[in-house]
N, C-alpha and C. Protein backbone atom coordinates (compact mmCIF):
# COMPACT_ATOMS: atom_id res chain seq x y z
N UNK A 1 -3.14 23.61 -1.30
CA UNK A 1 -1.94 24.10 -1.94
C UNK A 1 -1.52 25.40 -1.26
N UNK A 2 0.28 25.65 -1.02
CA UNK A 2 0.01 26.71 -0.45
C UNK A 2 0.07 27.91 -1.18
N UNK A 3 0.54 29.13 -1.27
CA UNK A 3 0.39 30.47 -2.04
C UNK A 3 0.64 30.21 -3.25
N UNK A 4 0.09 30.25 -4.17
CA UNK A 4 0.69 30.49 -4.99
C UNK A 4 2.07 30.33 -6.15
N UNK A 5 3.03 29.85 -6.58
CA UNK A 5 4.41 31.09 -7.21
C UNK A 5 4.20 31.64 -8.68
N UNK A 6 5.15 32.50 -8.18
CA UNK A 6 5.19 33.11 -9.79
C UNK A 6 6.21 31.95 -10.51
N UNK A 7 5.70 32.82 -11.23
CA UNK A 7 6.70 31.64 -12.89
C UNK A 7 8.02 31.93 -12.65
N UNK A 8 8.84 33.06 -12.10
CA UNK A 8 9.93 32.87 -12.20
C UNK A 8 10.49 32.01 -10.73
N UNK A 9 9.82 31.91 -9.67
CA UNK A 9 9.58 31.13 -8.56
C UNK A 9 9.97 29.44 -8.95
N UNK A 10 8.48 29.03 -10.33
CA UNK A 10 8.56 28.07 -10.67
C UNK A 10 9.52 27.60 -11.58
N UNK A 11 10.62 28.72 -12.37
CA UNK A 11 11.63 28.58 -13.14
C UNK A 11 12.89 28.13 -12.88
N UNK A 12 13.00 28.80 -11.42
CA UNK A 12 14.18 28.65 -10.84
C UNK A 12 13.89 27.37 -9.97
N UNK A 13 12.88 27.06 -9.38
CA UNK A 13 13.19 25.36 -9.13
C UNK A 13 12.97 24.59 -9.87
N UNK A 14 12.79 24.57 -10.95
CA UNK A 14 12.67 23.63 -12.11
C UNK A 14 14.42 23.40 -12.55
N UNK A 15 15.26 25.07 -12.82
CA UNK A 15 16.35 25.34 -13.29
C UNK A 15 17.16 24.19 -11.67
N UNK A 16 16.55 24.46 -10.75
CA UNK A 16 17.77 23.87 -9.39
C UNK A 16 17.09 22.10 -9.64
N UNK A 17 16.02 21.77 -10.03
CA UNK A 17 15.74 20.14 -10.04
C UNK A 17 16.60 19.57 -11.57
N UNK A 18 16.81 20.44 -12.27
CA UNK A 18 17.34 19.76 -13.58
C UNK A 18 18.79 19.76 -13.57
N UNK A 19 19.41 20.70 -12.66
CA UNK A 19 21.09 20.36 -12.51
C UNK A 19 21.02 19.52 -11.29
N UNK A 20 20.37 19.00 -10.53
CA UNK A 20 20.51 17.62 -9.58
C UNK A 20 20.26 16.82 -10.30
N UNK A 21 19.43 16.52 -11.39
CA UNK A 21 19.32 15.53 -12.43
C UNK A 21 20.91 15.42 -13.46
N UNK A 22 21.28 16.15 -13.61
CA UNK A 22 22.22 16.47 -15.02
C UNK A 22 23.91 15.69 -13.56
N UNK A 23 23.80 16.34 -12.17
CA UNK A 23 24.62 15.80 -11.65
C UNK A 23 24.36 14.33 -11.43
N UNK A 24 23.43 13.23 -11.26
CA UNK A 24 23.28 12.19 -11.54
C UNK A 24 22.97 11.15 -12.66
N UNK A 25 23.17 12.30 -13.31
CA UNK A 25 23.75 11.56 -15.50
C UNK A 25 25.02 11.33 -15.11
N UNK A 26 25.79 12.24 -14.34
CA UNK A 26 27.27 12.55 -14.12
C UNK A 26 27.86 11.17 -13.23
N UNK A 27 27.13 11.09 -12.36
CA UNK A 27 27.56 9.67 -11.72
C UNK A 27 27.10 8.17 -11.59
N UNK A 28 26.53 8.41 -12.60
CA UNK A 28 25.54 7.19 -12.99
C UNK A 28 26.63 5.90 -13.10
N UNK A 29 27.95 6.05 -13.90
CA UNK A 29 28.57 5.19 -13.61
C UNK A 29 28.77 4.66 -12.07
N UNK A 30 28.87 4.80 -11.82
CA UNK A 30 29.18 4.24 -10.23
C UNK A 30 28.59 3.63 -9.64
N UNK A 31 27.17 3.40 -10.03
CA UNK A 31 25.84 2.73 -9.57
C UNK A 31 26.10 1.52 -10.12
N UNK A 32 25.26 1.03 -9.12
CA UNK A 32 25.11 -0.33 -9.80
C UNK A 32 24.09 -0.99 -10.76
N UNK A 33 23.44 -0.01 -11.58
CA UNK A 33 22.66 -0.28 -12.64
C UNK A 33 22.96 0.99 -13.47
N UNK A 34 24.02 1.39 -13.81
CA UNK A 34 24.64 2.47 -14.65
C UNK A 34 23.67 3.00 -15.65
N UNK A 35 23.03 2.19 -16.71
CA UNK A 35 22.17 2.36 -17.72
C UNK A 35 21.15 2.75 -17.49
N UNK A 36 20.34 2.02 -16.35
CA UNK A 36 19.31 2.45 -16.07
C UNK A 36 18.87 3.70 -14.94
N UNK A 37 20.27 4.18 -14.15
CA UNK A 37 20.46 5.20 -13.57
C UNK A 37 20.20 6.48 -14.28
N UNK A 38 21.11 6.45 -15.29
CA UNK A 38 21.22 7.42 -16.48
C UNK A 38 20.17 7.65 -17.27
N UNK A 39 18.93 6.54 -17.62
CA UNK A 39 17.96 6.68 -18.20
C UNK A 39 16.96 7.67 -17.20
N UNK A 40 17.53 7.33 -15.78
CA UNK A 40 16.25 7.50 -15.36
C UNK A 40 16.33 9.15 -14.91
N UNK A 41 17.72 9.56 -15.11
CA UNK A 41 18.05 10.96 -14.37
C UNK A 41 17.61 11.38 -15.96
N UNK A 42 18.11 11.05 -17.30
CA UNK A 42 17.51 11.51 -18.26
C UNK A 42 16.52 11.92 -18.31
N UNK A 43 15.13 11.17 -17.94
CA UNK A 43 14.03 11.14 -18.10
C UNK A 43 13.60 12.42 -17.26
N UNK A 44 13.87 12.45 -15.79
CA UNK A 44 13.78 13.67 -15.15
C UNK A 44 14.28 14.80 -15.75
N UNK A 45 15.66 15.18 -15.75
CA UNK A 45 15.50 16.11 -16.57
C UNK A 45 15.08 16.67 -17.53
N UNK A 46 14.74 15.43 -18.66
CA UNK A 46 13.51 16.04 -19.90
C UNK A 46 12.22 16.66 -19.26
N UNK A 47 11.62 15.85 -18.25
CA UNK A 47 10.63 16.66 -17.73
C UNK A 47 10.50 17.59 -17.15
N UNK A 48 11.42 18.10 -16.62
CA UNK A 48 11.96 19.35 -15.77
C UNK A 48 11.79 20.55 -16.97
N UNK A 49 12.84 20.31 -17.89
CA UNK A 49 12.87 21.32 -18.78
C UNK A 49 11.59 21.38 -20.29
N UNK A 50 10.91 20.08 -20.22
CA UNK A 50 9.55 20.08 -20.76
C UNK A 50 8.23 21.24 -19.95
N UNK A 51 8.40 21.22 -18.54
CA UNK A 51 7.90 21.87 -17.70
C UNK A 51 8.12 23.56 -17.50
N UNK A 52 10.02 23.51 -17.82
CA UNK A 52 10.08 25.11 -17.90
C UNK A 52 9.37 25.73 -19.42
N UNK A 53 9.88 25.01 -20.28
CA UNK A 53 9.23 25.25 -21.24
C UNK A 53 7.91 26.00 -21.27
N UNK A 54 7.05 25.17 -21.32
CA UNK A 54 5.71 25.37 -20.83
C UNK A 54 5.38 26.74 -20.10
N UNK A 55 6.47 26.77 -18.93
CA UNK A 55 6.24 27.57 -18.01
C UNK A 55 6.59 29.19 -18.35
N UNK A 56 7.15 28.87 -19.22
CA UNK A 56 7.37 30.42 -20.09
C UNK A 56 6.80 31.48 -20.72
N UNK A 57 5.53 30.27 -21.55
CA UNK A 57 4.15 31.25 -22.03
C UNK A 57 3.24 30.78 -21.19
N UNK A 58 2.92 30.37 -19.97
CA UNK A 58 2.04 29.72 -19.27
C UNK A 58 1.76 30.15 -17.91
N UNK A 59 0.62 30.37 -17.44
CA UNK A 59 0.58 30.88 -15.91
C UNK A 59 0.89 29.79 -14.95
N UNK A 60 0.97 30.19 -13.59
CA UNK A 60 1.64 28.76 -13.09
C UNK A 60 0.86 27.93 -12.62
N UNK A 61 -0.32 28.31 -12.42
CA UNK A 61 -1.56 27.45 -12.57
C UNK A 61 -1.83 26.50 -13.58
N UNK A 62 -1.94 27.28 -14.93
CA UNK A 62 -1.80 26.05 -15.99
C UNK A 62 -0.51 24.98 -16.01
N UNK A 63 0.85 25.51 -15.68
CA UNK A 63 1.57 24.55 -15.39
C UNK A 63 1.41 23.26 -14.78
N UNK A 64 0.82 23.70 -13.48
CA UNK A 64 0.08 22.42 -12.92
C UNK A 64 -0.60 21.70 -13.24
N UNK A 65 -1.06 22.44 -13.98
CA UNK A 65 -2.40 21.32 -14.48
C UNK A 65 -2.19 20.53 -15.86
N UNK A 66 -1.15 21.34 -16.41
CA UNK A 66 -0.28 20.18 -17.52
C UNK A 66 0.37 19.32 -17.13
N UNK A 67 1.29 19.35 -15.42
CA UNK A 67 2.10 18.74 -15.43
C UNK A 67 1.28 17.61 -14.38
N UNK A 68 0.03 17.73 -13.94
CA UNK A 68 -1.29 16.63 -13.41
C UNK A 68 -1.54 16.07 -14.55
N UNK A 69 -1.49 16.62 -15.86
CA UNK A 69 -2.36 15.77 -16.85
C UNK A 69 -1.13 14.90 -17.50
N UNK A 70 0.45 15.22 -17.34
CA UNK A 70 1.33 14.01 -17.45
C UNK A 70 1.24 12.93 -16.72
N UNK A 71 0.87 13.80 -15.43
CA UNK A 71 1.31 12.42 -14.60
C UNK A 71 0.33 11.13 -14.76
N UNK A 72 -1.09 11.88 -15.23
CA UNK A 72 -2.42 11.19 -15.14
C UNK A 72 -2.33 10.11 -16.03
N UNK A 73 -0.94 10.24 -17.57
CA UNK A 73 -1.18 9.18 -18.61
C UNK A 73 0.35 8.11 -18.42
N UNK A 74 1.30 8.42 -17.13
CA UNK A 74 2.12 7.53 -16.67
C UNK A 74 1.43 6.23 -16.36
N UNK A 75 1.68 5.20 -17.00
CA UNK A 75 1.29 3.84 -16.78
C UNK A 75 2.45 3.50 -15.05
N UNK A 76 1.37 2.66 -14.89
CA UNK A 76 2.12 2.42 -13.69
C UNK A 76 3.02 1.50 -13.03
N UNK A 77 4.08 1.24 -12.78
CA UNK A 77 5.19 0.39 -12.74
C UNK A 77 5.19 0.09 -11.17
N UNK A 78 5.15 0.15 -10.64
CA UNK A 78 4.80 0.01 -9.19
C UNK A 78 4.97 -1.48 -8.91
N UNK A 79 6.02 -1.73 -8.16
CA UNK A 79 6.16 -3.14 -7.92
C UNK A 79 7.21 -3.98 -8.76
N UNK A 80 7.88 -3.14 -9.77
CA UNK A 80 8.99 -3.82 -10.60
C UNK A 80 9.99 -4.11 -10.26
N UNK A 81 11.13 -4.32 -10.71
CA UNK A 81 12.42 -4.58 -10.29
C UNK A 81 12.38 -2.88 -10.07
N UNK A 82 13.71 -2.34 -9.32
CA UNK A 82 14.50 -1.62 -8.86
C UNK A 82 14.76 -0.94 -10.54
N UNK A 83 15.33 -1.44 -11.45
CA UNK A 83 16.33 -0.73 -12.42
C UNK A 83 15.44 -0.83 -13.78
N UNK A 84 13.68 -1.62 -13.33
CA UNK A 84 13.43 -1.99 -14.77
C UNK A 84 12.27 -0.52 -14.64
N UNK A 85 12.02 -0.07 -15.84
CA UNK A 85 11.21 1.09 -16.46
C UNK A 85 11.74 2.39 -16.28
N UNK A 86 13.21 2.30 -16.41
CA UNK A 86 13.64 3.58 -15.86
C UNK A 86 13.67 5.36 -16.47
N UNK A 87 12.61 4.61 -17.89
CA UNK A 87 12.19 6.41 -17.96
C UNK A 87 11.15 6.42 -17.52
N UNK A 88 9.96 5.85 -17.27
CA UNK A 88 8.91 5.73 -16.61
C UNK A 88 8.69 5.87 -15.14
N UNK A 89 9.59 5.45 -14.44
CA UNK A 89 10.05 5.62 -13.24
C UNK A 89 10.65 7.15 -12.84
N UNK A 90 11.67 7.79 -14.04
CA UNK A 90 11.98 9.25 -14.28
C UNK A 90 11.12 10.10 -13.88
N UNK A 91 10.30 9.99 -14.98
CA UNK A 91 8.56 10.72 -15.36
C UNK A 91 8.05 10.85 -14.04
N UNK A 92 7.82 9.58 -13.62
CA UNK A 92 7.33 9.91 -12.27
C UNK A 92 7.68 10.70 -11.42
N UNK A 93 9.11 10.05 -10.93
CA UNK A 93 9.70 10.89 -9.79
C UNK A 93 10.06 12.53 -9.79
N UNK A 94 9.64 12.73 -11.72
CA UNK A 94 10.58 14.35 -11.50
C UNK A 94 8.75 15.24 -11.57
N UNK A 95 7.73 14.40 -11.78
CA UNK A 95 6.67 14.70 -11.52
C UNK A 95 6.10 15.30 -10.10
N UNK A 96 6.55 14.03 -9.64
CA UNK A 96 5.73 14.21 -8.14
C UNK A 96 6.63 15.21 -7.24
N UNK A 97 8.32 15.20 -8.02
CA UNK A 97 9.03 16.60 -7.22
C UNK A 97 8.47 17.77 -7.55
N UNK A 98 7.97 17.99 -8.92
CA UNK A 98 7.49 19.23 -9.16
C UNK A 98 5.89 19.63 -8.28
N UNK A 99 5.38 18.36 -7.99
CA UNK A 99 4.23 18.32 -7.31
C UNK A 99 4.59 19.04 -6.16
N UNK A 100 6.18 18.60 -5.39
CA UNK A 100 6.68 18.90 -3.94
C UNK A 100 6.92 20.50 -4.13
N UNK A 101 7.42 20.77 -5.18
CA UNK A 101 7.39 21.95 -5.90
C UNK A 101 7.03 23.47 -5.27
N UNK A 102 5.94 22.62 -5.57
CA UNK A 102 4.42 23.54 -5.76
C UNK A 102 3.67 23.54 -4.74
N UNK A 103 3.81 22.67 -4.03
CA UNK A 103 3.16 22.43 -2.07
C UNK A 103 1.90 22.05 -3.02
N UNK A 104 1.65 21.20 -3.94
CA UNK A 104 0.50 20.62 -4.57
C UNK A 104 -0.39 19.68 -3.25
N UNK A 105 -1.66 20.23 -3.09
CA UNK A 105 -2.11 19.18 -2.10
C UNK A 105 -2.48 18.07 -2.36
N UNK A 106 -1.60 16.97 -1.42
CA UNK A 106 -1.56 15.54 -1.76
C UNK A 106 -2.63 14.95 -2.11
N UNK A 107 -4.10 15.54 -1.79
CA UNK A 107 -5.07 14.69 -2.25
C UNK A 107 -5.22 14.41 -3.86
N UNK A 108 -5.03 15.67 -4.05
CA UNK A 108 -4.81 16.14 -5.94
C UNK A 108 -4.14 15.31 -6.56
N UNK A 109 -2.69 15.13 -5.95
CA UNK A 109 -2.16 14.01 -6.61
C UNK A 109 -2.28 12.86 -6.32
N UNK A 110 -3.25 12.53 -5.19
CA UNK A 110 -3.32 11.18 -5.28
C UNK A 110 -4.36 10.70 -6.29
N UNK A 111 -5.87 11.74 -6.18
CA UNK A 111 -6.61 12.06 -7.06
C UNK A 111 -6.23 11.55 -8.54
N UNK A 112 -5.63 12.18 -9.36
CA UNK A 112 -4.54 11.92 -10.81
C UNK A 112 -3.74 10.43 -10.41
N UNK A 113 -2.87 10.07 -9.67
CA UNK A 113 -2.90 8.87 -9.24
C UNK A 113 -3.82 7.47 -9.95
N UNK A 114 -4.87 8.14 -9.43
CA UNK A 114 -6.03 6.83 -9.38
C UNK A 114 -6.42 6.84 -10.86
N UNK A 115 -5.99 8.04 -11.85
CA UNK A 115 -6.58 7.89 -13.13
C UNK A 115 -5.36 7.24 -14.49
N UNK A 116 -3.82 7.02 -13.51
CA UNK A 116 -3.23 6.46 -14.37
C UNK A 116 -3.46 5.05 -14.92
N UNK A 117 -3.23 5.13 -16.02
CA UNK A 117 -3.26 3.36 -16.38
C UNK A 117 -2.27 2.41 -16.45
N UNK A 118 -2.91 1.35 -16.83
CA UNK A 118 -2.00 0.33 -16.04
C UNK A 118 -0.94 -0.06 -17.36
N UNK A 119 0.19 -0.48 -17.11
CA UNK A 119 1.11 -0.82 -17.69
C UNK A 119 0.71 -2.06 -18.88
N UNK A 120 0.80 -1.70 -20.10
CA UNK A 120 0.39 -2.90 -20.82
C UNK A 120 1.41 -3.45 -22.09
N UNK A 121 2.61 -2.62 -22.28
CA UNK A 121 3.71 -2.53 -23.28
C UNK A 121 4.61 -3.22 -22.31
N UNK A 122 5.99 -3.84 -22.65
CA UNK A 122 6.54 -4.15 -21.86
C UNK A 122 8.09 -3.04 -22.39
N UNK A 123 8.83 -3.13 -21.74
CA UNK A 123 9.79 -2.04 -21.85
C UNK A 123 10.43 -2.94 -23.21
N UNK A 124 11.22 -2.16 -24.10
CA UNK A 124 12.36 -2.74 -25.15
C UNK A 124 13.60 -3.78 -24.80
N UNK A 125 13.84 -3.62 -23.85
CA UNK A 125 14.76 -4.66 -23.05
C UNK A 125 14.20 -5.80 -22.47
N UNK A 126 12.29 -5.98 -22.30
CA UNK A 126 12.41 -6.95 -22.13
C UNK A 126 11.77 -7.73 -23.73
N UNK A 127 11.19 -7.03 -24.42
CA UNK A 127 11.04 -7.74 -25.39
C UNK A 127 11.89 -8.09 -26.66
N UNK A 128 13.42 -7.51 -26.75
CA UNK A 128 14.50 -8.55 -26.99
C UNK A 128 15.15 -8.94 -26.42
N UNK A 129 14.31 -9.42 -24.97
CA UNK A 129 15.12 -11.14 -24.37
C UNK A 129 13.75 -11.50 -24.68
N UNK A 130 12.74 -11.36 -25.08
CA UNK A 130 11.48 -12.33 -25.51
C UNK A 130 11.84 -12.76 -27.09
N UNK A 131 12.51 -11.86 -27.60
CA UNK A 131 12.57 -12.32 -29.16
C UNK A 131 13.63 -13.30 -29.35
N UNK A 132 14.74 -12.87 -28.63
CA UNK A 132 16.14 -13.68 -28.61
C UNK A 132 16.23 -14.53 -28.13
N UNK A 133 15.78 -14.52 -26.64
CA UNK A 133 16.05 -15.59 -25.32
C UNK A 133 17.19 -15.12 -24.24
N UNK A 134 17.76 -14.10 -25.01
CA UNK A 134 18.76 -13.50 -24.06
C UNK A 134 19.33 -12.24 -24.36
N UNK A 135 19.55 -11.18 -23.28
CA UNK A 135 19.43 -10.05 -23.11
C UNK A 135 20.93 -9.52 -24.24
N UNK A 136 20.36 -8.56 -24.94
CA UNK A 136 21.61 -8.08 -26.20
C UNK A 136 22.72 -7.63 -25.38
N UNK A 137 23.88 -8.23 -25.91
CA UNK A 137 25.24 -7.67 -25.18
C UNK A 137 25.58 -6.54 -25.42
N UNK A 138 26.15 -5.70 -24.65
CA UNK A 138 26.34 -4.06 -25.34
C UNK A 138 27.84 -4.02 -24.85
């Protein structure tokens, strides 16, 4: 890992990763999976600002190591469709930026990696097209 940051170091890129998130809530229409775009920039930004949070009464060391012990209970989606688990997919990605963050050394997170578990719920969208037979019209 490299030096160190201070918390206000870690505040202000948390504050610059959650308005790149909040600008892709913004254009989520335009995609071609709108809903699940939006879920998924949602999801990042909750974790972003779950993270500043934290980071307020917290040294930035412990930050890390709260935001290793999220990543550690992300079930893992790996291999899904493109648009399916898209707060789970969120979680991840605004994880492993904060990992980029932090110049976290990759072994660490691959480390935490190996302790997530495996996906065993299926998302809400697909289990009312399991109840129905077909996906709810909105």
């Amino acid at each position: 890992m490299k030096e160190q940051m201070t918390t206000e170091q870690l505040l202000q890129g948390l504050k610059h990763y959650r308005r790149i998130a909040r600008q892709d809530m913004l254009r989520a229409p335009e995609t071609p999976h709108p809903d699940a775009f939006l879920k998924h920039a949602e999801s990042r930004r909750e974790v972003y600002a779950e993270l500043g949070k934290f980071a307020e009464t917290h040294a930035s060391s412990d930050v890390i190591e709260y935001a290793l012990d999220l990543y550690r209970r992300l079930p893992f989606v790996t291999g899904t469709p493109e648009h399916a688990y898209p707060e789970i997919k969120g979680r991840e990605n605004a994880l492993e930026n904060f990992f980029l963050l932090v110049g976290l050394d990759p072994k660490t997170r691959r480390e935490a990696r190996s302790h997530r578990p495996k996906l065993t719920s299926p998302t809400p969208e697909l289990s009312r097209l399991d109840q129905q037979g077909a996906p709810a019209q909105g």
